[in-house]
PDB file of N, CA and C in Angstrom:
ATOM      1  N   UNK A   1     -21.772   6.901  39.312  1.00  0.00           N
ATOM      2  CA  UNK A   1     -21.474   7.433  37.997  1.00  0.00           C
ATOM      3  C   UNK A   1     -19.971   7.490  37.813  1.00  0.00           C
ATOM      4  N   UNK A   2     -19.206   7.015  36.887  1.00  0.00           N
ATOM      5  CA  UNK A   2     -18.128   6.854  36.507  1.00  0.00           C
ATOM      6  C   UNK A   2     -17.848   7.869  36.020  1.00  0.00           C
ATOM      7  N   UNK A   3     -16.169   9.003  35.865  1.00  0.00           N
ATOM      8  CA  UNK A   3     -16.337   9.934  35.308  1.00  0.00           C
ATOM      9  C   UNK A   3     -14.805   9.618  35.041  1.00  0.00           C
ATOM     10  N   UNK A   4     -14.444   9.906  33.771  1.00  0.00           N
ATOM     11  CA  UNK A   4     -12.866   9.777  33.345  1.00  0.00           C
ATOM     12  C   UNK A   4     -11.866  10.778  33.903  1.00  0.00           C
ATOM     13  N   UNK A   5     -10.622  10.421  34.120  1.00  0.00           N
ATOM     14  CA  UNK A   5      -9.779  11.282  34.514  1.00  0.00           C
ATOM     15  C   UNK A   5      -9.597  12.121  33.169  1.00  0.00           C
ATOM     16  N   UNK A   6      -9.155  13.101  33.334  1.00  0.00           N
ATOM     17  CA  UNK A   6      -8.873  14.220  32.472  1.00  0.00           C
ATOM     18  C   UNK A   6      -7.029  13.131  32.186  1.00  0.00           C
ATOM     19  N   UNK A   7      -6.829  13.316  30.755  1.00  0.00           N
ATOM     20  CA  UNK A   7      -5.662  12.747  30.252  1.00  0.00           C
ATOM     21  C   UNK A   7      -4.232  13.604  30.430  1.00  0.00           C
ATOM     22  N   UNK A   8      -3.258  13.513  31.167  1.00  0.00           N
ATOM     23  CA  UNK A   8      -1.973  14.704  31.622  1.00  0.00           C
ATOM     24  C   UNK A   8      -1.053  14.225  30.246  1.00  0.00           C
ATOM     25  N   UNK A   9      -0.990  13.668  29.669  1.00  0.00           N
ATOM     26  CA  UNK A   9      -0.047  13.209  28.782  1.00  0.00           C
ATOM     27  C   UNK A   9      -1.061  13.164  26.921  1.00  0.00           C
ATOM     28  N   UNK A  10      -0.374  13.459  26.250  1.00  0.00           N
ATOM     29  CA  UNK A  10      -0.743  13.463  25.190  1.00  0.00           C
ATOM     30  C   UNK A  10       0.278  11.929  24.763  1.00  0.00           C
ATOM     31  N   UNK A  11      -0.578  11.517  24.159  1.00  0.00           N
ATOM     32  CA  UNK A  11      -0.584  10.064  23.638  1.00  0.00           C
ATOM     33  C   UNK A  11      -0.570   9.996  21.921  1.00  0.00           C
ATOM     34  N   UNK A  12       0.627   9.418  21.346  1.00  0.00           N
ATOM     35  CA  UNK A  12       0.655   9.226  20.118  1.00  0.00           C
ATOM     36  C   UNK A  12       0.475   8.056  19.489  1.00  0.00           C
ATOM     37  N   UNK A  13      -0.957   8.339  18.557  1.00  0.00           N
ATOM     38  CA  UNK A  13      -1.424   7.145  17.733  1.00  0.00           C
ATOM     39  C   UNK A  13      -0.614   6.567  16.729  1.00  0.00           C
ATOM     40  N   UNK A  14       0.155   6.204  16.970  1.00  0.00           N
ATOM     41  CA  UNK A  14       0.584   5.870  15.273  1.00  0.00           C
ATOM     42  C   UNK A  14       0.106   4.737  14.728  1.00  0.00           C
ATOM     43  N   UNK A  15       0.325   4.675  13.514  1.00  0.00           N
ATOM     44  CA  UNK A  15      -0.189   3.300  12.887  1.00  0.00           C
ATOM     45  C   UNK A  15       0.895   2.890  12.158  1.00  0.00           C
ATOM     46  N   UNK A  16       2.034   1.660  12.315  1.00  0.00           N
ATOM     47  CA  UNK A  16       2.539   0.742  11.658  1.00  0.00           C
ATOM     48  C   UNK A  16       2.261  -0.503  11.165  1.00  0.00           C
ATOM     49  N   UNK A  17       2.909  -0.822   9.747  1.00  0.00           N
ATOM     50  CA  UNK A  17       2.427  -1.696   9.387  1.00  0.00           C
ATOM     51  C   UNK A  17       3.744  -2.649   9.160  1.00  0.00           C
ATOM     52  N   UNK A  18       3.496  -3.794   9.636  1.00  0.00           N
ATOM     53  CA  UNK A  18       5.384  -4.484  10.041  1.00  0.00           C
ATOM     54  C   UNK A  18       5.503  -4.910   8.767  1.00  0.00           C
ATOM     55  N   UNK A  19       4.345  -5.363   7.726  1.00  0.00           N
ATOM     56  CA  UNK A  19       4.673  -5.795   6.574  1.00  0.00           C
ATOM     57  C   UNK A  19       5.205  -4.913   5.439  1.00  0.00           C
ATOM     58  N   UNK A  20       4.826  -3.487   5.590  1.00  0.00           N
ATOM     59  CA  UNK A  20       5.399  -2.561   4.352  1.00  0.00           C
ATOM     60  C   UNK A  20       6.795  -1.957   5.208  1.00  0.00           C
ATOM     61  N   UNK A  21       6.704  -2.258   6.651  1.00  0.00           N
ATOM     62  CA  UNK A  21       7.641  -1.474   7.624  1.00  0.00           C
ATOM     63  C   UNK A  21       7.350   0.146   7.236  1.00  0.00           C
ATOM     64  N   UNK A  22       6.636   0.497   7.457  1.00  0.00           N
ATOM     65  CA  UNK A  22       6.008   2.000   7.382  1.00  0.00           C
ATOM     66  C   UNK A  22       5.238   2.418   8.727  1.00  0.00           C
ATOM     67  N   UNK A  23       5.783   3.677   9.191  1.00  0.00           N
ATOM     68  CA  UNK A  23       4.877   4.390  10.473  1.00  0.00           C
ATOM     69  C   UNK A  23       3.889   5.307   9.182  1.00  0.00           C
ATOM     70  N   UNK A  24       2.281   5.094   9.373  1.00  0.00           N
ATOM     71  CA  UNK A  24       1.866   6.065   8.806  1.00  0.00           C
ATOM     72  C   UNK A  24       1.038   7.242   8.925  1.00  0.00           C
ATOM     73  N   UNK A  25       1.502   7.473  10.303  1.00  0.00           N
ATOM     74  CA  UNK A  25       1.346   8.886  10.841  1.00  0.00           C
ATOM     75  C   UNK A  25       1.556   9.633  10.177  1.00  0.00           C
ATOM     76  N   UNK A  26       1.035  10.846  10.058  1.00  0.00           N
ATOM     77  CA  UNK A  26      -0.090  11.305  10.863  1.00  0.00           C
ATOM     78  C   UNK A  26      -1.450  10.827   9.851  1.00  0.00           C
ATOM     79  N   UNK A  27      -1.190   9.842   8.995  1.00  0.00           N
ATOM     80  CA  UNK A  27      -2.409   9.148   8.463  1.00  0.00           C
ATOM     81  C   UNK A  27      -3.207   8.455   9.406  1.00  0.00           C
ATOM     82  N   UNK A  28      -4.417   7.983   9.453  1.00  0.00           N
ATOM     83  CA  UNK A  28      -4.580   6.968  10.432  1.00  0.00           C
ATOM     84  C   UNK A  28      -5.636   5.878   9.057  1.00  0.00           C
ATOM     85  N   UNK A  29      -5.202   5.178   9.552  1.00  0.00           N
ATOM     86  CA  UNK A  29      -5.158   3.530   8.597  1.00  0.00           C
ATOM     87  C   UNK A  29      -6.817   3.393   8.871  1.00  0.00           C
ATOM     88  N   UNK A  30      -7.896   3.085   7.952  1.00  0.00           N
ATOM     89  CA  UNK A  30      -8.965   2.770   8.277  1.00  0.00           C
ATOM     90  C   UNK A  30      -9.144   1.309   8.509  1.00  0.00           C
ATOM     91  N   UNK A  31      -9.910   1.175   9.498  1.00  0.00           N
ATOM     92  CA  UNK A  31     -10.090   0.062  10.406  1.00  0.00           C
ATOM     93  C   UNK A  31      -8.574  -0.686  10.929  1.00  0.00           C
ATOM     94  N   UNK A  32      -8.131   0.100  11.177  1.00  0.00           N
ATOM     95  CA  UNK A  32      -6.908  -1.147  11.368  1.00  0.00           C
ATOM     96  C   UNK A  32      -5.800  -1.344  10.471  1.00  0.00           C
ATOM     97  N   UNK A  33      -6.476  -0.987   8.767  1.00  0.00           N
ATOM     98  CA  UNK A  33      -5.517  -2.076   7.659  1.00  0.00           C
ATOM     99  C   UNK A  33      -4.783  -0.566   7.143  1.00  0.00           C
ATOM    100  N   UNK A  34      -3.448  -1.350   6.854  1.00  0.00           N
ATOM    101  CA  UNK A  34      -2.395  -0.470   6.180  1.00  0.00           C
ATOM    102  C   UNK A  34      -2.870  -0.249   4.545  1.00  0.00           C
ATOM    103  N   UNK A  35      -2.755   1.365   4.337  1.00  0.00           N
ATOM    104  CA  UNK A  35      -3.308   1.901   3.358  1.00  0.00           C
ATOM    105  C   UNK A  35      -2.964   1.171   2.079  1.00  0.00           C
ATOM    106  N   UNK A  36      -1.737   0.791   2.308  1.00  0.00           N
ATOM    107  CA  UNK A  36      -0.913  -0.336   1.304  1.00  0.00           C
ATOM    108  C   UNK A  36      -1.280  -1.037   0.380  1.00  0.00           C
ATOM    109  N   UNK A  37      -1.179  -2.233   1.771  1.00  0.00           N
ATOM    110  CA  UNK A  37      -0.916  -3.625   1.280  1.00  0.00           C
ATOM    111  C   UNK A  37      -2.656  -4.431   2.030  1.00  0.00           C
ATOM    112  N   UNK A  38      -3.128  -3.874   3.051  1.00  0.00           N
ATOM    113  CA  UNK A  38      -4.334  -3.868   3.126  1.00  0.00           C
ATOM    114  C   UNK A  38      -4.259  -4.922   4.531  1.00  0.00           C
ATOM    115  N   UNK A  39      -3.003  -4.803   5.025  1.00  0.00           N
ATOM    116  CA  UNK A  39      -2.755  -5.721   6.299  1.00  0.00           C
ATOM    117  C   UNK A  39      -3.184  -5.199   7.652  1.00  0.00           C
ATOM    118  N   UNK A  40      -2.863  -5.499   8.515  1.00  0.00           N
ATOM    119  CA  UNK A  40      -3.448  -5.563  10.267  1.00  0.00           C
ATOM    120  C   UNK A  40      -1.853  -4.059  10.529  1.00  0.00           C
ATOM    121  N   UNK A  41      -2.248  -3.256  11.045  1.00  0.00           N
ATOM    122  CA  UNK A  41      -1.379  -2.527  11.863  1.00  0.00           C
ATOM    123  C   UNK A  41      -1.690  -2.561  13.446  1.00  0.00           C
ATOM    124  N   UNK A  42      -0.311  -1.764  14.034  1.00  0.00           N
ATOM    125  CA  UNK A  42      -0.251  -1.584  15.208  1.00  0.00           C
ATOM    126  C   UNK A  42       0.004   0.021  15.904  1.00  0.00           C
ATOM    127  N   UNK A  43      -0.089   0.156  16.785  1.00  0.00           N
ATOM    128  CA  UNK A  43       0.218   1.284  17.456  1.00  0.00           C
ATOM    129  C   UNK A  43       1.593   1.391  17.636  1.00  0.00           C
ATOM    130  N   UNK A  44       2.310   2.339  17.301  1.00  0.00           N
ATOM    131  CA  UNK A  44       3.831   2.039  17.858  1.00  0.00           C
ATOM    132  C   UNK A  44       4.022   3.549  18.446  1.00  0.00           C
ATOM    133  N   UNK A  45       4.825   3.826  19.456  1.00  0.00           N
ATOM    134  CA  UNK A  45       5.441   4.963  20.402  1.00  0.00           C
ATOM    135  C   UNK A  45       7.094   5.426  19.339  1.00  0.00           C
ATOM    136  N   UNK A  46       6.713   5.920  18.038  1.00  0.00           N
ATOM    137  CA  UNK A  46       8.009   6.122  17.383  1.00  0.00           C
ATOM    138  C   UNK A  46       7.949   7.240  16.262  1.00  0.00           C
ATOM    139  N   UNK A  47       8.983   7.599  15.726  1.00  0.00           N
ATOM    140  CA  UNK A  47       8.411   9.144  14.850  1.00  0.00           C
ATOM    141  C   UNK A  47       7.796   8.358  13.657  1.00  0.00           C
ATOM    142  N   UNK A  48       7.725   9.184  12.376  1.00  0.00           N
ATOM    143  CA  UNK A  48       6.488   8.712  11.603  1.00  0.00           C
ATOM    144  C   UNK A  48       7.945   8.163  10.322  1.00  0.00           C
ATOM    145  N   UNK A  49       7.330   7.788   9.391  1.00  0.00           N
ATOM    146  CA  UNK A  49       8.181   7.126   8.185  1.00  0.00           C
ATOM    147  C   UNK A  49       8.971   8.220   7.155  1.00  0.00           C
ATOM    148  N   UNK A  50      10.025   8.376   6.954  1.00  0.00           N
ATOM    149  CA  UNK A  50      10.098  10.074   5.768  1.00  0.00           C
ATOM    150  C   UNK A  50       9.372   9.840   4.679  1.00  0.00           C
ATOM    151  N   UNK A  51       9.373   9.208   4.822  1.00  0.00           N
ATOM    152  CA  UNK A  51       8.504   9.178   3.263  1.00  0.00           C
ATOM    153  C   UNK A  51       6.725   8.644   2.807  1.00  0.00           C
ATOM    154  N   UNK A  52       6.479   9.226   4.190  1.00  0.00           N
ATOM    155  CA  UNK A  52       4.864   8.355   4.116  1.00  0.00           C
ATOM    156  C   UNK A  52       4.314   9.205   3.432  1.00  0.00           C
ATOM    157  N   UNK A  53       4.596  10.736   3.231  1.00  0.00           N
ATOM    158  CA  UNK A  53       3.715  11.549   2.330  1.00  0.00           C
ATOM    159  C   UNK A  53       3.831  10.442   0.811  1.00  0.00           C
ATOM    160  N   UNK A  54       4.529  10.281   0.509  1.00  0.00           N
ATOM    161  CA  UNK A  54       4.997  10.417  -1.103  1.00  0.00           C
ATOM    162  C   UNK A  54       3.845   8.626  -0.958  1.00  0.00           C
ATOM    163  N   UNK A  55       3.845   7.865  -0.123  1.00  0.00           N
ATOM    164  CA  UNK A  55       3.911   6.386   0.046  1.00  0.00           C
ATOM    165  C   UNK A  55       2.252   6.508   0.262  1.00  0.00           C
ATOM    166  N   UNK A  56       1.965   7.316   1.032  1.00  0.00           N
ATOM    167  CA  UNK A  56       0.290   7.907   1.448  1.00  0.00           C
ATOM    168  C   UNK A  56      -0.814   7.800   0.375  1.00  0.00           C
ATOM    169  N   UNK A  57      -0.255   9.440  -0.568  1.00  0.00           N
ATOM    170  CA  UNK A  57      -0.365   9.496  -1.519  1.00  0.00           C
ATOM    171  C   UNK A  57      -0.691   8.218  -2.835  1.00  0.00           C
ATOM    172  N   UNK A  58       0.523   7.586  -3.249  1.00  0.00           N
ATOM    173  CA  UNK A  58       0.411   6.342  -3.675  1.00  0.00           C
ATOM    174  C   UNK A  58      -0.388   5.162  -3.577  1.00  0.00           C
ATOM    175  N   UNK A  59      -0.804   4.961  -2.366  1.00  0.00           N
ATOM    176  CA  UNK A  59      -1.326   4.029  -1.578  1.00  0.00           C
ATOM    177  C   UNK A  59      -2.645   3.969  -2.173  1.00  0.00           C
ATOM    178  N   UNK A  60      -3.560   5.806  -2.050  1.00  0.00           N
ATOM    179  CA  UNK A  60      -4.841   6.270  -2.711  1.00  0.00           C
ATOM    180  C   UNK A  60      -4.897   6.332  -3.420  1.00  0.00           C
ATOM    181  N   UNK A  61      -3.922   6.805  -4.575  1.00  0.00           N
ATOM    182  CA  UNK A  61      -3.832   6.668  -6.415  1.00  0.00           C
ATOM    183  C   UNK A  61      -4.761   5.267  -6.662  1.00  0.00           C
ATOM    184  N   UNK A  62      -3.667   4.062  -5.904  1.00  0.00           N
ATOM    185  CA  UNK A  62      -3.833   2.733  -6.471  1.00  0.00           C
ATOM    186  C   UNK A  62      -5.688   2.211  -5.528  1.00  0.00           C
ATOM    187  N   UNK A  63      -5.783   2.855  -4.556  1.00  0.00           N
ATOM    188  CA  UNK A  63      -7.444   2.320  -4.063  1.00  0.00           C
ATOM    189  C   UNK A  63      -8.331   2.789  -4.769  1.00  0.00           C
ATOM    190  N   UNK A  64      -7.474   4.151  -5.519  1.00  0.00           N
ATOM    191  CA  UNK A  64      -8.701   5.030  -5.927  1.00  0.00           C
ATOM    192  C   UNK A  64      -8.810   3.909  -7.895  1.00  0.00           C
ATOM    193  N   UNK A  65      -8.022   3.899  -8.480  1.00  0.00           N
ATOM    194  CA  UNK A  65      -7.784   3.536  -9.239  1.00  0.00           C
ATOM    195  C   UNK A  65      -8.590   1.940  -9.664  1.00  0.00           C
ATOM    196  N   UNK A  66      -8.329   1.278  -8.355  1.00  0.00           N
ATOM    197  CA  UNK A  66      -8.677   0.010  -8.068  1.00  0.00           C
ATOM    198  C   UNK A  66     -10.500  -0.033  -8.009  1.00  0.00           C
ATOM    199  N   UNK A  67     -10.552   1.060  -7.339  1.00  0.00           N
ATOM    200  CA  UNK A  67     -12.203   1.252  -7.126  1.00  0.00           C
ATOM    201  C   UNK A  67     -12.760   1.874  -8.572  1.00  0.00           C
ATOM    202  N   UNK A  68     -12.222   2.394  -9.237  1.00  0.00           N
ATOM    203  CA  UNK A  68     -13.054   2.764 -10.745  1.00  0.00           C
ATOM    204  C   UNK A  68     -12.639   1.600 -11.654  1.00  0.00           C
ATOM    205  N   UNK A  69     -11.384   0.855 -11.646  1.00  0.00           N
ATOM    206  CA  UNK A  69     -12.073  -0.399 -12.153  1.00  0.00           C
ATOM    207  C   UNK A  69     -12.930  -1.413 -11.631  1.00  0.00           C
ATOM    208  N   UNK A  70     -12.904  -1.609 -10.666  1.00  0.00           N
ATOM    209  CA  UNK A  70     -14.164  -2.482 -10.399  1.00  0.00           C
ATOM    210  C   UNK A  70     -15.534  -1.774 -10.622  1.00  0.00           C
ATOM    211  N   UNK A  71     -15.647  -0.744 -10.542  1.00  0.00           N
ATOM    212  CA  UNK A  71     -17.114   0.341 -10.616  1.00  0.00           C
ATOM    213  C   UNK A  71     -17.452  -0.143 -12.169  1.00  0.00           C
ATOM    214  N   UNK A  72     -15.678   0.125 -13.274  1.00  0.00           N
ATOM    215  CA  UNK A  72     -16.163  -0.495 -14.862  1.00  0.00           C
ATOM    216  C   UNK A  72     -16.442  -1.780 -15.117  1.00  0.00           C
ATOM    217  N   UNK A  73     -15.413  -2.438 -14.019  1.00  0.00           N
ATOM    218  CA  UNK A  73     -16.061  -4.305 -14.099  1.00  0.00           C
ATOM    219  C   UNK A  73     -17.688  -4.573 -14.091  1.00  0.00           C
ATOM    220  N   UNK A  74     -18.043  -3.768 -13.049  1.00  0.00           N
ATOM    221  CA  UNK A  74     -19.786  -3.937 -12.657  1.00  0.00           C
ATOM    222  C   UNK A  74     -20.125  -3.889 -13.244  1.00  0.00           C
ATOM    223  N   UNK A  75     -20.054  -2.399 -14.087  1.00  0.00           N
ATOM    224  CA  UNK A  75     -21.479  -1.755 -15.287  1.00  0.00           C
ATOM    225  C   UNK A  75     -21.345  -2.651 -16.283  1.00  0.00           C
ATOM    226  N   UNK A  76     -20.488  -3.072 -16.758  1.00  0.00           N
ATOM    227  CA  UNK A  76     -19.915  -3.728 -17.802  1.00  0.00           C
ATOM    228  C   UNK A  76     -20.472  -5.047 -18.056  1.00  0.00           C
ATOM    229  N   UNK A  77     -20.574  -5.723 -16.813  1.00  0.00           N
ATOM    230  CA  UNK A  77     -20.867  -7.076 -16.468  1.00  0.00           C
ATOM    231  C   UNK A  77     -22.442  -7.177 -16.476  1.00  0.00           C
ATOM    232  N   UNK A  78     -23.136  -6.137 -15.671  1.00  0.00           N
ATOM    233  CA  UNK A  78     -24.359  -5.929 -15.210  1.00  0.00           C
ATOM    234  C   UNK A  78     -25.257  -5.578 -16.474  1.00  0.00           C
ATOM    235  N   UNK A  79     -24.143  -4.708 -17.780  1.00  0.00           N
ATOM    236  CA  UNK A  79     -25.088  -3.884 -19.320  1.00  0.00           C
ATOM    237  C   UNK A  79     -25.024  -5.462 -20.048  1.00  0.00           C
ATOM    238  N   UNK A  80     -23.917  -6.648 -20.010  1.00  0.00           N
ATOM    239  CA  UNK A  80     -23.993  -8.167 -20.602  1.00  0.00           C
ATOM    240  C   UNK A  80     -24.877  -8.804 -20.263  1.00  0.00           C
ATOM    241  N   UNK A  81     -25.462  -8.669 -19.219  1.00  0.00           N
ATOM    242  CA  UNK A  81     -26.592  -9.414 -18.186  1.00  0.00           C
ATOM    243  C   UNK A  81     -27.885  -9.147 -18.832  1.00  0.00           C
ATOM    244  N   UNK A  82     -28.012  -7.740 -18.794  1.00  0.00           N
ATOM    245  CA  UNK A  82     -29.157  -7.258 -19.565  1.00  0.00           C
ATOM    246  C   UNK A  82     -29.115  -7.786 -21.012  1.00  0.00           C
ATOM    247  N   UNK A  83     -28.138  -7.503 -21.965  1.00  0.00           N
ATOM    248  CA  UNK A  83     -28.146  -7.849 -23.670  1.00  0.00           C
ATOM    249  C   UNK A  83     -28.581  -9.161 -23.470  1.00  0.00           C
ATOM    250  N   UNK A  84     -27.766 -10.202 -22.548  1.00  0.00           N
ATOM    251  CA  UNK A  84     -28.099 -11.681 -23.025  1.00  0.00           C
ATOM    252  C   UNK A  84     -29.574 -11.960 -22.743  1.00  0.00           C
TER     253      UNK A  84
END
């Protein structure tokens, strides 16, 4: 039976993204992609970005934004489908 060592060091996740050049700690990027621009990040050993609150923030405005127009593209498309 395999049993893990107990961890002596606390280990910092960060998530950078080399294309926006943003650390966006203490966010953590779902799957991988920068909240952004929607690219591949990495782990980096470095403090976080000053301005990732304000950039964070932003990032979700525009997914959130992005996702209720496509939600109006659908219905929209799907209520034409039906009339024709």
């Amino acid at each position: 039976m395999y049993v893990c060592r107990p961890m002596t060091t606390l280990i910092d996740m960060t998530y950078y993204c080399s294309e926006c050049v943003v650390n966006w700690w203490p966010y953590q990027a779902r799957d991988g992609c920068c909240p952004s621009c929607g690219g591949g990040t990495s782990r980096r050993q470095e403090p976080a970005s000053e301005d990732v609150d304000l950039l964070f923030a932003r990032a979700r405005a525009e997914a959130e934004r992005r996702e209720r127009y496509d939600a109006f593209e659908a219905y929209y498309a799907e209520r034409e489908q039906r009339a024709a």
